[in-house]
C-alpha atoms as a PDB file:
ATOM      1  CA  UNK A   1      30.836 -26.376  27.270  1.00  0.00           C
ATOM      2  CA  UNK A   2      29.940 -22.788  26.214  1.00  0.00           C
ATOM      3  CA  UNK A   3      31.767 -23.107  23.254  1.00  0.00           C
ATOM      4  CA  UNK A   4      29.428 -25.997  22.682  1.00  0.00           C
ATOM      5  CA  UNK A   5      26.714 -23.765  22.859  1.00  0.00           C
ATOM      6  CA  UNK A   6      28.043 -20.960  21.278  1.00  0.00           C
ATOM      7  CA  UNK A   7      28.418 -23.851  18.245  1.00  0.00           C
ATOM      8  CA  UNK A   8      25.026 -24.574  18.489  1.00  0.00           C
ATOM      9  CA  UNK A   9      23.327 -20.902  18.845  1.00  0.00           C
ATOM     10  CA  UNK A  10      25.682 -20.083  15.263  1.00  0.00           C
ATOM     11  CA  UNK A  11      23.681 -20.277  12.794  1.00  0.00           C
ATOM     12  CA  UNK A  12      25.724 -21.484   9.559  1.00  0.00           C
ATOM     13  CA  UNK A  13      24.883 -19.453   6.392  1.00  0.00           C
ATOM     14  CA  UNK A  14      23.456 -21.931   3.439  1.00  0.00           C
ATOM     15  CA  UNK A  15      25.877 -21.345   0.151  1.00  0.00           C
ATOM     16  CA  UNK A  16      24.090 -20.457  -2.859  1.00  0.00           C
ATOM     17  CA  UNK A  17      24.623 -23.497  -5.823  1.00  0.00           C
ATOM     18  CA  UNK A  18      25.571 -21.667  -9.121  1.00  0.00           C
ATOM     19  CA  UNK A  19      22.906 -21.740 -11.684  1.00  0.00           C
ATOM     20  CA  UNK A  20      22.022 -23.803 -14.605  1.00  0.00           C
ATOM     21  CA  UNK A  21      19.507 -24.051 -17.116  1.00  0.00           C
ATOM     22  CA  UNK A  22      16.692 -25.746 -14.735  1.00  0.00           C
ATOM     23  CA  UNK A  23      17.258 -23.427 -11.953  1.00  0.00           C
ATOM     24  CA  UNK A  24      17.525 -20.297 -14.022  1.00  0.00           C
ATOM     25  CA  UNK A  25      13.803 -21.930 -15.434  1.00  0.00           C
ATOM     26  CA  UNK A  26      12.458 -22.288 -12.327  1.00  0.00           C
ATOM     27  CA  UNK A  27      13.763 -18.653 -11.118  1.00  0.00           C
ATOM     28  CA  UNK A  28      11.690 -17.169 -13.740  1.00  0.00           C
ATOM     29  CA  UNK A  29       8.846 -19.354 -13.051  1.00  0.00           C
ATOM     30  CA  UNK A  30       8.299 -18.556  -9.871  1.00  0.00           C
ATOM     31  CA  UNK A  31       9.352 -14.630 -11.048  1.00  0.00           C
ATOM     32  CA  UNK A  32       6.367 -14.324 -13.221  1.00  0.00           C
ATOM     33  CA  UNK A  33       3.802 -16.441 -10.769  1.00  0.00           C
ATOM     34  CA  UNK A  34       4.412 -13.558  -7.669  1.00  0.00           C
ATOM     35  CA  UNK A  35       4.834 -10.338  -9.296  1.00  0.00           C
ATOM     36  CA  UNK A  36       3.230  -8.625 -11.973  1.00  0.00           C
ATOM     37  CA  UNK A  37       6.225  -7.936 -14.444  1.00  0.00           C
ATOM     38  CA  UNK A  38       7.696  -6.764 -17.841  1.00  0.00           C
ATOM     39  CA  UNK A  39       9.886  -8.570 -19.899  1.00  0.00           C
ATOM     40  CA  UNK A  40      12.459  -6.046 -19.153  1.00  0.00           C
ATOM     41  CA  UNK A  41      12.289  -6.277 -15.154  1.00  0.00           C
ATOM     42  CA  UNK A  42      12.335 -10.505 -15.811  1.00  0.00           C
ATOM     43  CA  UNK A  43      15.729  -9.964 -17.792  1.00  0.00           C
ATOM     44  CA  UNK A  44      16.798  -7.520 -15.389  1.00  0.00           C
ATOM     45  CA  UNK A  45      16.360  -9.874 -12.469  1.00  0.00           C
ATOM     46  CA  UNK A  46      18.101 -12.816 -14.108  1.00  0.00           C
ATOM     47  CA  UNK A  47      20.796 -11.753 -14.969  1.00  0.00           C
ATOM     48  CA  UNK A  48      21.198 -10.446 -11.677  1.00  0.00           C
ATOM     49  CA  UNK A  49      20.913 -13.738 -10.059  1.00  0.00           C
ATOM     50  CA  UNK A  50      23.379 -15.118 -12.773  1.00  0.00           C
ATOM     51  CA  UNK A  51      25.967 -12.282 -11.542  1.00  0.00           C
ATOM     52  CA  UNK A  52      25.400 -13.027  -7.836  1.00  0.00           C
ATOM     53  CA  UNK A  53      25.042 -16.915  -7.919  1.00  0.00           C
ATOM     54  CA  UNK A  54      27.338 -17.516 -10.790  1.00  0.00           C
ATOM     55  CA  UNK A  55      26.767 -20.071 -14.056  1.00  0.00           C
ATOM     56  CA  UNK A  56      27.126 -23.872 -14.184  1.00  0.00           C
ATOM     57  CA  UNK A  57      25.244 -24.746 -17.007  1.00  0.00           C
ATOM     58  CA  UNK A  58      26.258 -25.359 -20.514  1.00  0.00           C
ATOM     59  CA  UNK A  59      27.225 -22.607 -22.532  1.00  0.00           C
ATOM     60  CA  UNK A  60      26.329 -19.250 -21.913  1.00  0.00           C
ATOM     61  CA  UNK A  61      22.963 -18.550 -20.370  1.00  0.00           C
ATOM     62  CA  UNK A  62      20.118 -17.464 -22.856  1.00  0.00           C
ATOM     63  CA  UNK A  63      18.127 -15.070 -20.617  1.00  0.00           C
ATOM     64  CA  UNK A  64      16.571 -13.793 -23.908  1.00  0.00           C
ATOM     65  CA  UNK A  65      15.250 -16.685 -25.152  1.00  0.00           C
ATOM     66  CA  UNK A  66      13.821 -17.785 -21.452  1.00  0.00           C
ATOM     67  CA  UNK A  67      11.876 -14.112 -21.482  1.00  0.00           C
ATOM     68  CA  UNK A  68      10.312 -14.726 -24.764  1.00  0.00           C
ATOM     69  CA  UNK A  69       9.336 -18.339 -24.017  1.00  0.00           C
ATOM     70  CA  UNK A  70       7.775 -16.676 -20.991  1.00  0.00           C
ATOM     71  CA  UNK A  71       6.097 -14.079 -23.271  1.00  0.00           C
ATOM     72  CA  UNK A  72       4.704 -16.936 -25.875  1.00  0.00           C
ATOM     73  CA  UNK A  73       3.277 -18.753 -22.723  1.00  0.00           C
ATOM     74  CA  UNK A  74       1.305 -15.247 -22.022  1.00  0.00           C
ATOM     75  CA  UNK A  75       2.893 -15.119 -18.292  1.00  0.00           C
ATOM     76  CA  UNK A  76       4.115 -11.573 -19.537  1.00  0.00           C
ATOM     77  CA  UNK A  77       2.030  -9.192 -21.336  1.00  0.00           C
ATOM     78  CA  UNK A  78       3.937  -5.909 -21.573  1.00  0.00           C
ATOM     79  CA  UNK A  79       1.312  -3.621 -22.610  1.00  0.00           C
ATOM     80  CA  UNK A  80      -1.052  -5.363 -19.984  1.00  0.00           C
ATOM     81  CA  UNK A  81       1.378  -4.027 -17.502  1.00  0.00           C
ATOM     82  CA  UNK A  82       2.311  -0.716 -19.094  1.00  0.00           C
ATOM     83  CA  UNK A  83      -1.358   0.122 -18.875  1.00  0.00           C
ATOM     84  CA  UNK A  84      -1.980  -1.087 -15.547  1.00  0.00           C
ATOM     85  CA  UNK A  85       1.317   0.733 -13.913  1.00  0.00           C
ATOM     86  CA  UNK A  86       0.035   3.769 -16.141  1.00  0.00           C
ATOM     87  CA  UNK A  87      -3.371   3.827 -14.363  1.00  0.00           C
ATOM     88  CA  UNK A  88      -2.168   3.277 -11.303  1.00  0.00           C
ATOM     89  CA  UNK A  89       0.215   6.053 -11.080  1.00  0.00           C
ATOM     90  CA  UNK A  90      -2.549   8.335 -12.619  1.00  0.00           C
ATOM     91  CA  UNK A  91      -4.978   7.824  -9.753  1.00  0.00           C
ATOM     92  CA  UNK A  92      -2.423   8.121  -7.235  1.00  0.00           C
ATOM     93  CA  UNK A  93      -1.944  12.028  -8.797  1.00  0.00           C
ATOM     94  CA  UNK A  94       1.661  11.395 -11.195  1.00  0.00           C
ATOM     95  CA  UNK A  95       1.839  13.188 -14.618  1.00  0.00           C
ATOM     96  CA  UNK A  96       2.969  11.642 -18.031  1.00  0.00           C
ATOM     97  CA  UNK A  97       6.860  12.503 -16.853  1.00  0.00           C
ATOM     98  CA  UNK A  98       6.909  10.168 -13.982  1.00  0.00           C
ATOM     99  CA  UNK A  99       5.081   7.525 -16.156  1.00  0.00           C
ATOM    100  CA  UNK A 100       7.562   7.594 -18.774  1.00  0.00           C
ATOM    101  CA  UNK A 101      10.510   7.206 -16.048  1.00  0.00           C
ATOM    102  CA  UNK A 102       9.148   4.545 -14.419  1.00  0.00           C
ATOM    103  CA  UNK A 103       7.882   2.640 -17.096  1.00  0.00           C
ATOM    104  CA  UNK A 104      11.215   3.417 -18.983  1.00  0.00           C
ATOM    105  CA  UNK A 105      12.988   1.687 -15.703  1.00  0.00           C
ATOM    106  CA  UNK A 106      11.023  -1.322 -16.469  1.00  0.00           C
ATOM    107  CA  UNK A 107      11.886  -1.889 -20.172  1.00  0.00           C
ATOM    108  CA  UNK A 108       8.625  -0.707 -21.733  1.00  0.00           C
ATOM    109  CA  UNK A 109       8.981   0.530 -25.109  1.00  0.00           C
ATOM    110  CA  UNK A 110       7.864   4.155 -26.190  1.00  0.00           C
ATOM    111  CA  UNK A 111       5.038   3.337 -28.016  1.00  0.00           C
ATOM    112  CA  UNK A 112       3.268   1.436 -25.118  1.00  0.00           C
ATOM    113  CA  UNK A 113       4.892   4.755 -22.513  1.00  0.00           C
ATOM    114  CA  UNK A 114       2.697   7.102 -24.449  1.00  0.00           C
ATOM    115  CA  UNK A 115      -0.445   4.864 -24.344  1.00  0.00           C
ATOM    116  CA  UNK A 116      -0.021   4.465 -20.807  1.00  0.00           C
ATOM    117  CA  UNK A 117       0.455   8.123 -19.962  1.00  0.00           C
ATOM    118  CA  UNK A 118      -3.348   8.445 -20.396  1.00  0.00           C
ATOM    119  CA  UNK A 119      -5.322  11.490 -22.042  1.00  0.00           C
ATOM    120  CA  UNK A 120      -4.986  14.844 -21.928  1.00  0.00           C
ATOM    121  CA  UNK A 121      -8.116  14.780 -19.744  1.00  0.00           C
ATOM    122  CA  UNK A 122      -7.084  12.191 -17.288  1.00  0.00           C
ATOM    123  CA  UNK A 123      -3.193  13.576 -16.794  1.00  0.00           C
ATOM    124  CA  UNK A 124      -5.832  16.997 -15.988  1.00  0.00           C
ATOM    125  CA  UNK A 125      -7.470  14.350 -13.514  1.00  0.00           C
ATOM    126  CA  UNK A 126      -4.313  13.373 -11.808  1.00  0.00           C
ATOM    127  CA  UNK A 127      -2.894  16.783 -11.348  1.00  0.00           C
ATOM    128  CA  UNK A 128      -6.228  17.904  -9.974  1.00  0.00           C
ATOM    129  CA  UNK A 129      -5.939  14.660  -7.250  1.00  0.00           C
ATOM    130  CA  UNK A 130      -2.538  15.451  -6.681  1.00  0.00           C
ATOM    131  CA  UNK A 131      -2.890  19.298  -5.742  1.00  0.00           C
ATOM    132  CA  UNK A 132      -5.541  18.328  -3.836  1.00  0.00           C
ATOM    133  CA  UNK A 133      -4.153  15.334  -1.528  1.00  0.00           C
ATOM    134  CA  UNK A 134      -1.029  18.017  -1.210  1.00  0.00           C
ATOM    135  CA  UNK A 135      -2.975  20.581  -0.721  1.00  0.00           C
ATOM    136  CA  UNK A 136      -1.599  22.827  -3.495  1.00  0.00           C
ATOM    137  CA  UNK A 137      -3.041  25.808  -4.759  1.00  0.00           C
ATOM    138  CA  UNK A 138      -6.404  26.619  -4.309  1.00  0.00           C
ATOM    139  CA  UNK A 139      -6.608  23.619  -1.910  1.00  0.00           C
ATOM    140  CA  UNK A 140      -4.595  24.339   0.442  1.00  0.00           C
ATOM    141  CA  UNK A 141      -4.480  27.058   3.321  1.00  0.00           C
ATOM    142  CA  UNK A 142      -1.645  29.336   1.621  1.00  0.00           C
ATOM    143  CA  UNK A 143      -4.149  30.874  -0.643  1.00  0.00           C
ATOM    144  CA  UNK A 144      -5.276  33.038   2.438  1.00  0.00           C
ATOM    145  CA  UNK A 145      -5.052  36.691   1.999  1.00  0.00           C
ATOM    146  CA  UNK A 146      -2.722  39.573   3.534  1.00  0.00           C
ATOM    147  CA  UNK A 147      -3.598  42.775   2.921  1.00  0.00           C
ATOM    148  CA  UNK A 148      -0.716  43.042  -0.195  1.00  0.00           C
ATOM    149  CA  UNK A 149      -2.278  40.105  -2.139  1.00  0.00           C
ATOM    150  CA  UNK A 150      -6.101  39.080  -3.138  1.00  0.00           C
ATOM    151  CA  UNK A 151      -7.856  36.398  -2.127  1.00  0.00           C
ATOM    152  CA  UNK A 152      -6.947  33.085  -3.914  1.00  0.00           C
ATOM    153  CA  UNK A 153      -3.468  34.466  -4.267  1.00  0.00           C
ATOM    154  CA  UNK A 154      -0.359  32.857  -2.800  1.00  0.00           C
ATOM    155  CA  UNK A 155       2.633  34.815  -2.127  1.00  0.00           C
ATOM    156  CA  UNK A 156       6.042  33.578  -4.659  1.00  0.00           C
ATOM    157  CA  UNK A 157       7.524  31.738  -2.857  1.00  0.00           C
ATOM    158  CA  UNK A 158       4.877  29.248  -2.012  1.00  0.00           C
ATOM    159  CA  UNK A 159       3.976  29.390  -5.124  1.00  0.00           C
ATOM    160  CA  UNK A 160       7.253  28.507  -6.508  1.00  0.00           C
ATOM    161  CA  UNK A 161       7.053  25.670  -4.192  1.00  0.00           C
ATOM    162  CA  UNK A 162       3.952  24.197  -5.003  1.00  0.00           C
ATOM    163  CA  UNK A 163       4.620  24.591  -8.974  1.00  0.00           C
ATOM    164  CA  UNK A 164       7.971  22.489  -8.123  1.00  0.00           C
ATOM    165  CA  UNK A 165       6.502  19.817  -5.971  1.00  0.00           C
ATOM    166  CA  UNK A 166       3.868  19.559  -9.438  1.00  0.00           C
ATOM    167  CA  UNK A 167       6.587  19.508 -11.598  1.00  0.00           C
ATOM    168  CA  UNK A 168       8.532  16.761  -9.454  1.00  0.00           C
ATOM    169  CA  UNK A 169       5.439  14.459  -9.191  1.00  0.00           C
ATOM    170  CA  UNK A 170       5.582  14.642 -13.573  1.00  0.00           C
ATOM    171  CA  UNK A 171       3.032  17.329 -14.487  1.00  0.00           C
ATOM    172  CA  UNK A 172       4.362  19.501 -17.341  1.00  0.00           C
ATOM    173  CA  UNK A 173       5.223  23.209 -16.057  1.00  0.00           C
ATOM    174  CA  UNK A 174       2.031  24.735 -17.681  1.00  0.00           C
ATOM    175  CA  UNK A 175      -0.272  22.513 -16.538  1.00  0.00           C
ATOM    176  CA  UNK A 176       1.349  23.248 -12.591  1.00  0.00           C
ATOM    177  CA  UNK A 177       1.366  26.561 -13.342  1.00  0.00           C
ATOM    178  CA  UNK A 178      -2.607  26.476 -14.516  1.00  0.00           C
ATOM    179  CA  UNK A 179      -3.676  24.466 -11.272  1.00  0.00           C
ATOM    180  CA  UNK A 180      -1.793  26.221  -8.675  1.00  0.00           C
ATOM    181  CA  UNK A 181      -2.996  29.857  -9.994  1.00  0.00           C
ATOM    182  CA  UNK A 182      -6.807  28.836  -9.946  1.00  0.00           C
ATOM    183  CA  UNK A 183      -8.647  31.323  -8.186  1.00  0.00           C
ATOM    184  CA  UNK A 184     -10.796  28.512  -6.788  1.00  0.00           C
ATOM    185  CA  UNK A 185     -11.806  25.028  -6.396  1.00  0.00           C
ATOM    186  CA  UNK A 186     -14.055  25.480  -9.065  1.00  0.00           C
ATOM    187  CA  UNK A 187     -11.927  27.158 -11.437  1.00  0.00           C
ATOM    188  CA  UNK A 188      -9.621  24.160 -11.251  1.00  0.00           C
ATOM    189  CA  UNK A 189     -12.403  21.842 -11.694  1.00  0.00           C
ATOM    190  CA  UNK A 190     -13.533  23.928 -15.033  1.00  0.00           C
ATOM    191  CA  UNK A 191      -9.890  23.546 -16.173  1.00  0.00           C
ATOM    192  CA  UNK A 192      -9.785  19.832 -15.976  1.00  0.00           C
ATOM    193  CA  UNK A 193     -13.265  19.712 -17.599  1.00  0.00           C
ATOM    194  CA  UNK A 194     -11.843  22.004 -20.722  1.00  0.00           C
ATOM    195  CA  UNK A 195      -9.178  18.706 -21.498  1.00  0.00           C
ATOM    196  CA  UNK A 196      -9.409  17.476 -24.971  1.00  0.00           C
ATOM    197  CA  UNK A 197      -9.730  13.625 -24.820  1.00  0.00           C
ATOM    198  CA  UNK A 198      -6.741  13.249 -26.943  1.00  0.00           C
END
C-alpha cells in the first residue's frame, strides 16, 4: 500500500519532443511576444533549444532565415532595442564600456553600440548618478578631513577604490578620475555641464 502511494506522490517528469519546423516557429513566436529582444539573443536561444531538445524536422534547421522572417514582420527591431538597453543602462549610472559589453552579448552591431552609448554629455550624466547613488567622491562621507589632508580630499586608498568601482561600472579612467577628485558637489555638477553634446 505505501508503495502505492509512494507511486502516486512521484511525480513523472514530461519528456521533451525533439523539434521541427512548426515548433521551432512557434518557439520564436512566443520568444519575440514576451521579451524585448535582438536578433542575436533570438538566434542565440534557438539554437539552444535545438541543442537541448534535439531536431526532427527535415533537413537542417534554418534559425537564420526564421530570425529574419521575424525581423521583416517588425517583431525585432535591433536598433529599437540597442537604444532602449542603451538608455536604460545610462540612467541606472553605466558608462559607454558596460554598454558596449552588454550590447555586444546580445548581437548588436558596432555601429548601433556607439549610438546607444549616448553623448558625451549624458555618459557625464550617468557617471554623475552613479557616484552619487554609491556615494563616491564628493558624495560620499570619505571626503571628510584629517588634519594631513584638506577638505574635499580622500585619502589613496579610497580613492583608488572609488576610481575602480567607476571604472568597473564602464566610465573611462579620466572621466572617474575627474568625478571622484571634485572638490564639491558643485564642482562635479559644473563638470557634467562643460560635456560637449557630441
Amino acid at each position: 500500500m505505501d508503495d502505492n502511494r509512494d507511486q502516486g506522490r512521484t511525480r513523472r517528469r514530461k519528456v521533451a519532443q525533439p523539434l521541427d519546423q512548426a515548433r521551432l516557429d512557434e518557439m520564436a513566436l512566443a520568444y519575440v511576444a514576451r521579451f524585448a529582444t535582438s536578433a542575436g539573443r533570438l538566434s542565440d536561444y534557438l539554437k539552444r533549444k535545438i541543442r537541448e531538445r534535439g531536431w526532427a524536422g527535415e533537413g537542417v534547421p534554418d534559425v537564420a532565415a526564421l530570425v529574419e522572417g521575424m525581423i521583416a514582420r517588425g517583431y525585432i527591431d535591433d536598433a529599437g532595442f540597442a537604444m532602449a538597453r542603451g538608455a536604460g543602462l545610462l540612467r541606472r549610472g553605466f558608462g559607454a564600456r558596460r554598454i558596449a559589453q552588454t550590447l555586444n552579448r546580445d548581437g548588436i552591431d558596432a555601429p548601433l553600440v556607439a549610438q546607444a552609448s549616448g553623448s558625451q554629455h549624458e555618459r557625464r550624466v550617468a557617471a554623475l548618478a552613479f557616484a552619487r547613488r554609491r556615494r563616491l567622491g564628493p558624495f560620499g562621507n570619505g571626503s571628510a578631513h584629517d588634519g594631513d589632508r584638506p577638505a574635499g580630499r580622500l585619502d589613496p586608498a579610497t580613492r583608488a577604490r572609488q576610481v575602480a568601482a567607476m571604472v568597473r561600472a564602464g566610465h573611462s579612467l579620466g572621466a572617474a578620475c575627474a568625478l571622484i577628485d571634485a572638490a564639491d558637489t558643485d564642482a562635479a555638477q559644473e563638470w557634467v555641464d562643460e560635456a560637449d553634446d557630441s
